[in-house]
N, C-alpha and C. Protein backbone atom coordinates (compact mmCIF):
# COMPACT_ATOMS: atom_id res chain seq x y z
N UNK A 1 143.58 36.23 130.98
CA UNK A 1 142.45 37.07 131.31
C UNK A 1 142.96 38.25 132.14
N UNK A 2 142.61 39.38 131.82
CA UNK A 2 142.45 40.49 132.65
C UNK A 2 142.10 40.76 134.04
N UNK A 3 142.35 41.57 134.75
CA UNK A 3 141.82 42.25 136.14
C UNK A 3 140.57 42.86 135.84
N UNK A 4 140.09 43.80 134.47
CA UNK A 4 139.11 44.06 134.75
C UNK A 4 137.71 42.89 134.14
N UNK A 5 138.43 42.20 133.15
CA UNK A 5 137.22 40.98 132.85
C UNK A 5 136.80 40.15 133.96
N UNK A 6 137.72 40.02 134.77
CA UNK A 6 137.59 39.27 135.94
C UNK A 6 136.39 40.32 137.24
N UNK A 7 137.02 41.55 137.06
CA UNK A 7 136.08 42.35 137.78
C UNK A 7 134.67 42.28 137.23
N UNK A 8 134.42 42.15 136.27
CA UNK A 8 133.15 42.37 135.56
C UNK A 8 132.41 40.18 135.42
N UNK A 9 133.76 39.63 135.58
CA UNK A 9 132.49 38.51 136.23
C UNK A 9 132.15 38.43 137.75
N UNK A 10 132.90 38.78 138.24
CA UNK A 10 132.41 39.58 139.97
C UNK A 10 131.36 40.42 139.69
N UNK A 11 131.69 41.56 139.17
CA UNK A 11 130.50 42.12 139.64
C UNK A 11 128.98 41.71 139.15
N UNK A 12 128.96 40.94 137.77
CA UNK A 12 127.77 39.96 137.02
C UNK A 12 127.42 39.07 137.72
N UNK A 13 128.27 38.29 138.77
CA UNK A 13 127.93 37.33 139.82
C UNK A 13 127.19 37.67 141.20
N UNK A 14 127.69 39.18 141.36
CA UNK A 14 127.44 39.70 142.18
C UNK A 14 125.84 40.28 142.22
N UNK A 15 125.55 40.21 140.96
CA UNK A 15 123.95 40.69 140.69
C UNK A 15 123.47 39.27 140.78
N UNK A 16 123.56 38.02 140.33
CA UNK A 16 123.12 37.19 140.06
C UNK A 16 122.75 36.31 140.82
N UNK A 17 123.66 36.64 142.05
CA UNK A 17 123.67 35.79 143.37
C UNK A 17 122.30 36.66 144.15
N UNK A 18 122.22 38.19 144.34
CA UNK A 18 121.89 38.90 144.68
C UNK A 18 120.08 39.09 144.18
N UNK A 19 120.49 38.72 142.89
CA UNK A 19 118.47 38.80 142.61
C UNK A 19 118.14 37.69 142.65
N UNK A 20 118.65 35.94 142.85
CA UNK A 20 118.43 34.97 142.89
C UNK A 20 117.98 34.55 144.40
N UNK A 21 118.97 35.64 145.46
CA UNK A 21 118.60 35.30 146.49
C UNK A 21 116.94 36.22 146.54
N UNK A 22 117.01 37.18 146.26
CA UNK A 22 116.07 37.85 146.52
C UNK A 22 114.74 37.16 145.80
N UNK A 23 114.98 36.32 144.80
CA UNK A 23 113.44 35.68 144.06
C UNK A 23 113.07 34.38 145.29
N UNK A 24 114.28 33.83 145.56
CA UNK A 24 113.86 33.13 146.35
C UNK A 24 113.89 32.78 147.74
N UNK A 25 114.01 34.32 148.52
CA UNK A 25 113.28 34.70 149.49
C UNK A 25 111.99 35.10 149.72
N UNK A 26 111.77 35.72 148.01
CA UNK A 26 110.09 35.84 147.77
C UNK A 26 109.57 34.59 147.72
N UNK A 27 109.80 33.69 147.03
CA UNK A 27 109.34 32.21 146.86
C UNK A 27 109.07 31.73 148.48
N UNK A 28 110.19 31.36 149.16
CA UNK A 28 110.34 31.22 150.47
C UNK A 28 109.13 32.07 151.20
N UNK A 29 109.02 33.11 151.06
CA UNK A 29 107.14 34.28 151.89
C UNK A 29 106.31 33.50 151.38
N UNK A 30 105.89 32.95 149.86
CA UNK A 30 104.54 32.68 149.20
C UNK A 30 104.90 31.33 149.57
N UNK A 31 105.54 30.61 149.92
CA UNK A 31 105.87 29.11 150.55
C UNK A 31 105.84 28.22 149.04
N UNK A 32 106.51 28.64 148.02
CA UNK A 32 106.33 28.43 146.50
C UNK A 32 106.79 26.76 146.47
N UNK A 33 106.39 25.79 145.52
CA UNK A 33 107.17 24.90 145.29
C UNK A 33 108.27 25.10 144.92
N UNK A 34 108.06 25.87 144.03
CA UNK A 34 109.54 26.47 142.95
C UNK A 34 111.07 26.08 144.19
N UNK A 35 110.85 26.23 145.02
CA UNK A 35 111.84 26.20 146.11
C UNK A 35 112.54 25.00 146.11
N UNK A 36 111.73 23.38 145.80
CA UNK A 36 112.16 22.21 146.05
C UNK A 36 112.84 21.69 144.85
N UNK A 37 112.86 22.59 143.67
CA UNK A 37 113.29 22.50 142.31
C UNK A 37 114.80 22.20 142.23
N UNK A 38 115.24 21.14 141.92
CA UNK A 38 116.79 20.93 141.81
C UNK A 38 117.57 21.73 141.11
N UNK A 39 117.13 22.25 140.39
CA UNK A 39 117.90 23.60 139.34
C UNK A 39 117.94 24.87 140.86
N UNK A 40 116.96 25.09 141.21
CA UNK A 40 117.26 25.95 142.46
C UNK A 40 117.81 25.79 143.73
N UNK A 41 118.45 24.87 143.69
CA UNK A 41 119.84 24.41 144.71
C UNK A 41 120.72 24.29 144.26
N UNK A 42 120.51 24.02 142.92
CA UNK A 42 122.18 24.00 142.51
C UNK A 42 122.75 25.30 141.80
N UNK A 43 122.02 25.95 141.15
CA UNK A 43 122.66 27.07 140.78
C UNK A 43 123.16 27.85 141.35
N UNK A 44 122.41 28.64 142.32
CA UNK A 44 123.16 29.33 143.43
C UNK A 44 124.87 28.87 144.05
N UNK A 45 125.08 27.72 144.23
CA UNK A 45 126.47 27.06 144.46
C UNK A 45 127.45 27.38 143.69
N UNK A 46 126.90 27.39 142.14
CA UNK A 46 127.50 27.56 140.99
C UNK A 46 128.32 28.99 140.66
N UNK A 47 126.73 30.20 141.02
CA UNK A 47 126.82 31.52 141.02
C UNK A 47 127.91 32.08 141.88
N UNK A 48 127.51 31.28 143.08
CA UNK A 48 128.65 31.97 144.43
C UNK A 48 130.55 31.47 144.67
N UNK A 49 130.28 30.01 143.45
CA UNK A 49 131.64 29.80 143.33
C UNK A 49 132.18 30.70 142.22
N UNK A 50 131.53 31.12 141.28
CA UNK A 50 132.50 31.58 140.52
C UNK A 50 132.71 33.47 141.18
N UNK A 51 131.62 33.20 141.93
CA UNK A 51 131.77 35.03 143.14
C UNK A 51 132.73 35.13 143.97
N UNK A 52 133.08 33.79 144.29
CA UNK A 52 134.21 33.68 145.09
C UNK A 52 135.40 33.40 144.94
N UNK A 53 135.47 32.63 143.18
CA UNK A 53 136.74 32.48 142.44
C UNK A 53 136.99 33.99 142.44
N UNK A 54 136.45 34.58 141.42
CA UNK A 54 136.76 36.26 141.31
C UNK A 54 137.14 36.71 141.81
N UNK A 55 136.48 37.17 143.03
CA UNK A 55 137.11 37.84 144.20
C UNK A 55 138.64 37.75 144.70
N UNK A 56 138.72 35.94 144.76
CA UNK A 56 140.08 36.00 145.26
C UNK A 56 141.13 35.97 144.33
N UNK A 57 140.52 35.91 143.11
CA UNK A 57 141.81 36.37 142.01
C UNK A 57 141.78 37.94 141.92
N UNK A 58 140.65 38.81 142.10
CA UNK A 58 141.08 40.40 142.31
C UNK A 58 141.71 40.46 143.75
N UNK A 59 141.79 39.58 144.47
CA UNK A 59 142.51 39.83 146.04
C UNK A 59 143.69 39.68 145.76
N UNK A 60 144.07 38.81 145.31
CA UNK A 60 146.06 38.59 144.54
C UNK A 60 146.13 39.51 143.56
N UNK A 61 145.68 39.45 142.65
CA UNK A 61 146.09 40.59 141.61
C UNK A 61 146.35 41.41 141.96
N UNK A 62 145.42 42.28 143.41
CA UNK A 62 145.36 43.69 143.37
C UNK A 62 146.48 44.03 144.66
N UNK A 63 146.51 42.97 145.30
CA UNK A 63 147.26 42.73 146.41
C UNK A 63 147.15 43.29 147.66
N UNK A 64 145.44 43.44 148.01
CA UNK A 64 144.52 44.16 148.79
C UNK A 64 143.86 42.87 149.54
N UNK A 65 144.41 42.57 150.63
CA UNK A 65 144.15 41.68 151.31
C UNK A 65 142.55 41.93 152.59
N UNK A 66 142.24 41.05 152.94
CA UNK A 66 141.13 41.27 154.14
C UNK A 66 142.06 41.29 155.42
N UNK A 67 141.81 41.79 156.46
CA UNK A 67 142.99 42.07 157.58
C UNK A 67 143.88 42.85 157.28
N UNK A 68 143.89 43.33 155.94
CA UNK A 68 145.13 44.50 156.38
C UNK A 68 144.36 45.99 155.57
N UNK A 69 143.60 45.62 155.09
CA UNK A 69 142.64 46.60 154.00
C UNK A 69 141.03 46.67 155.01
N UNK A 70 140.99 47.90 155.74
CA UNK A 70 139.95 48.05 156.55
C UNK A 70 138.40 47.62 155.72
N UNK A 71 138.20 48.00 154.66
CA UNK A 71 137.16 47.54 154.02
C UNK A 71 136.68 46.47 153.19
N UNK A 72 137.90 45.65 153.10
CA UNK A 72 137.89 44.18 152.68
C UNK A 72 137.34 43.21 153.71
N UNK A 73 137.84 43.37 154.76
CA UNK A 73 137.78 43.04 156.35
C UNK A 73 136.23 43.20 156.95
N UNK A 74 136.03 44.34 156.49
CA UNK A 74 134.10 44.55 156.51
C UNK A 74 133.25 43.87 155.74
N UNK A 75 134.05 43.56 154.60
CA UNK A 75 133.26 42.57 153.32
C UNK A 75 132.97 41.58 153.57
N UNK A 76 134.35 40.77 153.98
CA UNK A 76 134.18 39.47 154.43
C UNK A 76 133.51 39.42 155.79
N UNK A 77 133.88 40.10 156.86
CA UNK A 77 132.84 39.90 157.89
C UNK A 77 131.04 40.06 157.40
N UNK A 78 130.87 41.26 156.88
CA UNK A 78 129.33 40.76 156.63
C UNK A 78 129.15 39.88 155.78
N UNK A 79 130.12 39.37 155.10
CA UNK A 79 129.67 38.01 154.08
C UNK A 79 129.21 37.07 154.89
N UNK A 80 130.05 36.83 155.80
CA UNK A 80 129.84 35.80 156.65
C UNK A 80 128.18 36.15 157.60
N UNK A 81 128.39 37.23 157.77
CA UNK A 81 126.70 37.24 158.69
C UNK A 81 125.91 36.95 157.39
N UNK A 82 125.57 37.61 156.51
CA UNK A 82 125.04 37.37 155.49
C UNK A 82 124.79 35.55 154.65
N UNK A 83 126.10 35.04 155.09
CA UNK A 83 125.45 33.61 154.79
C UNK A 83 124.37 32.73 155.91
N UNK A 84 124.87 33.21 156.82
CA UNK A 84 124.11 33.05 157.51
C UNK A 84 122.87 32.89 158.30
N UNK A 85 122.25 34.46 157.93
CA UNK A 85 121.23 34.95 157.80
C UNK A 85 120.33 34.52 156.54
N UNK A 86 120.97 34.16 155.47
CA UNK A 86 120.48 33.64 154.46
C UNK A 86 120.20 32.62 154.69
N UNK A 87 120.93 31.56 155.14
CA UNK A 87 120.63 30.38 155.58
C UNK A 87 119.28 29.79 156.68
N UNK A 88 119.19 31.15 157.90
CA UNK A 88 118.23 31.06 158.45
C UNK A 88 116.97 31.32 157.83
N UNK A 89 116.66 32.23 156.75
CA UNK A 89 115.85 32.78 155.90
C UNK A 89 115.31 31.54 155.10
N UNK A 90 116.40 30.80 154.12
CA UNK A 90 115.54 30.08 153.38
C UNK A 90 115.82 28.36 153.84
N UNK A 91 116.12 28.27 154.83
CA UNK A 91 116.52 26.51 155.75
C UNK A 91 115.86 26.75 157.01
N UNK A 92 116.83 27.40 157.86
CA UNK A 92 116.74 26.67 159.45
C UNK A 92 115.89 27.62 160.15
N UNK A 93 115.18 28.32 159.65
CA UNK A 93 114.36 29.36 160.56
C UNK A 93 113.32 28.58 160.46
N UNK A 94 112.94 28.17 162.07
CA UNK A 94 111.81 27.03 162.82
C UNK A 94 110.53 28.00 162.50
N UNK A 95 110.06 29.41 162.30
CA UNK A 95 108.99 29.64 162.12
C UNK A 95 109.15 31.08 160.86
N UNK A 96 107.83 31.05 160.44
CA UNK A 96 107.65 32.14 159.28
C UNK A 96 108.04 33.27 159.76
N UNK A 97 107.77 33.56 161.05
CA UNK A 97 108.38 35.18 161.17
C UNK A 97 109.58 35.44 160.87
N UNK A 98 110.49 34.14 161.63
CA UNK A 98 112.32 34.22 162.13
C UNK A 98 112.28 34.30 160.69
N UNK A 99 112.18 33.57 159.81
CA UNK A 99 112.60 33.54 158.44
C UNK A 99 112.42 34.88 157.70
N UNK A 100 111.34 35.43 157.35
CA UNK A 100 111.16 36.90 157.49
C UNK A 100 112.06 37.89 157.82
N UNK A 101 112.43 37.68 158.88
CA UNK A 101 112.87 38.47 159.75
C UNK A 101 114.72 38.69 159.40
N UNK A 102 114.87 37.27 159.07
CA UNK A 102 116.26 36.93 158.79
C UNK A 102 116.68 37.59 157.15
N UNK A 103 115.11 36.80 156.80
CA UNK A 103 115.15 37.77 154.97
C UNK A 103 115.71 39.12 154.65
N UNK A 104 115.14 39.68 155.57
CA UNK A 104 115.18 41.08 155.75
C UNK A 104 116.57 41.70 156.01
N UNK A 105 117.24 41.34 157.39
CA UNK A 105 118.36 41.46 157.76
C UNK A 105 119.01 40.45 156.75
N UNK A 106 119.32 39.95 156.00
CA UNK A 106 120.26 39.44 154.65
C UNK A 106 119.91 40.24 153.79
N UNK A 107 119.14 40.49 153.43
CA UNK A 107 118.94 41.65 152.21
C UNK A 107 119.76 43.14 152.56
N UNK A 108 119.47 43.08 153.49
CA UNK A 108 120.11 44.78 154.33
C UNK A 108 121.96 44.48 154.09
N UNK A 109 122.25 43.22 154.87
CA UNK A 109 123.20 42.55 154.99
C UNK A 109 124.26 42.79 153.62
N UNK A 110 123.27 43.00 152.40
CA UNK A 110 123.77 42.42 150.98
C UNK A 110 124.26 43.96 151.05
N UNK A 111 123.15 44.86 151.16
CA UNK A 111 123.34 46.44 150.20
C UNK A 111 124.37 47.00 151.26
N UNK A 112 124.74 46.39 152.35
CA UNK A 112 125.94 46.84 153.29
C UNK A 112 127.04 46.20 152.20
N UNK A 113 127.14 45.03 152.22
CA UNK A 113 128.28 44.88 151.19
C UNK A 113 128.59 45.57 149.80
N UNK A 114 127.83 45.93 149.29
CA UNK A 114 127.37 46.48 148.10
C UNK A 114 127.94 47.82 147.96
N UNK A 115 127.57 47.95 149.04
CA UNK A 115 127.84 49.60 149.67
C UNK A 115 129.38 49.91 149.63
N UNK A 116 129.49 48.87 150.81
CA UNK A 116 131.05 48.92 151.10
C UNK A 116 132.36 48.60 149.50
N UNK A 117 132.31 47.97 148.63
CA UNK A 117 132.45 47.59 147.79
C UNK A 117 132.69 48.87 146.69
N UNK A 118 131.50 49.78 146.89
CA UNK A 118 131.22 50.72 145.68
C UNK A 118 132.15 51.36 146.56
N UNK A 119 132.13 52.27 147.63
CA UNK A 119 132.69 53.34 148.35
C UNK A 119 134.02 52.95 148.70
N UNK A 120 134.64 51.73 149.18
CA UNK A 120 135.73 51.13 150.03
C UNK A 120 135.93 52.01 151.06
N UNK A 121 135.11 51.57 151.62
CA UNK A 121 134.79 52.46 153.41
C UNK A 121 134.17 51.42 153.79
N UNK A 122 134.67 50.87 155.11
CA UNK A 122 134.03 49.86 156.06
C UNK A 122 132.76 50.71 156.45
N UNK A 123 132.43 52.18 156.62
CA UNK A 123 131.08 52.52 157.33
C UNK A 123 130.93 53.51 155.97
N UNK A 124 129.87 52.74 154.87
CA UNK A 124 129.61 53.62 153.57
C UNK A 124 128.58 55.06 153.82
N UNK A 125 127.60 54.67 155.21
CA UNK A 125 126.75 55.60 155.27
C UNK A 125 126.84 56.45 155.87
C-alpha cells in the first residue's frame, strides 16, 4: 500500500470519527436512546483505530515525528484535550450544562486539529 492510499484512509477516518462524534453529541443534547445502542460504542473504537493506525504509518513513512515537527506536537496535544473533552461530553459530565459545554469545546477542539493538519502550523489562525 501506498503513502497516499493510506493518507486518504486517514483522512476518510478523519471525517468519520468527526461526524459520528458530532451525531452523537446531538443524540447526547436530545438525551436520545440511540446512545445505549451497542453498534454505537463500538464503532467509534473501530473508526479511531484505524485513525490511529494511519497516522502512525504516515508518521514513519514520512519521517515527521511529534516533538520534533512543531505542528505534529500541536496535533497530538489537542488530540489528547479533545479525547477528553469528548469523554466529558458524552460519559462523565455530572450535569447537562458541563456536557454541553464540553461538546462545544471538543468540537472547537476537532476544527483546531483540522486546521492544524490542513495548514501545518501549530497556530492555523
Amino acid at each position: 500500500m501506498n503513502y497516499l492510499a493510506i493518507k486518504y484512509i486517514h483522512i476518510t477516518s478523519v471525517v468519520l470519527s468527526g461526524s459520528f462524534f458530532l451525531l452523537r453529541g446531538l443524540w447526547m443534547l436530545r438525551e436520545s436512546d440511540l446512545l445505549r445502542r451497542r453498534w454505537v460504542k463500538v464503532l467509534p473504537h473501530i473508526i479511531d483505530t484505524l485513525l490511529l493506525g494511519s497516522a502512525l504509518i504516515m508518521v514513519f513513512w514520512s519521517r515527521q515525528y511529534p516533538f520534533v515537527q512543531p505542528w505534529l506536537t500541536a496535533k497530538v496535544l489537542a488530540l489528547l484535550v479533545y479525547i477528553v473533552l469528548g469523554s466529558v461530553a458524552l460519559k462523565r459530565g455530572r450535569t447537562r450544562a458541563v456536557r454541553r459545554w464540553a461538546f462545544a469545546a471538543a468540537l472547537a477542539t476537532f476544527a483546531y486539529i483540522v486546521a492544524v493538519a490542513l495548514t501545518r502550523h501549530a497556530m492555523p489562525f
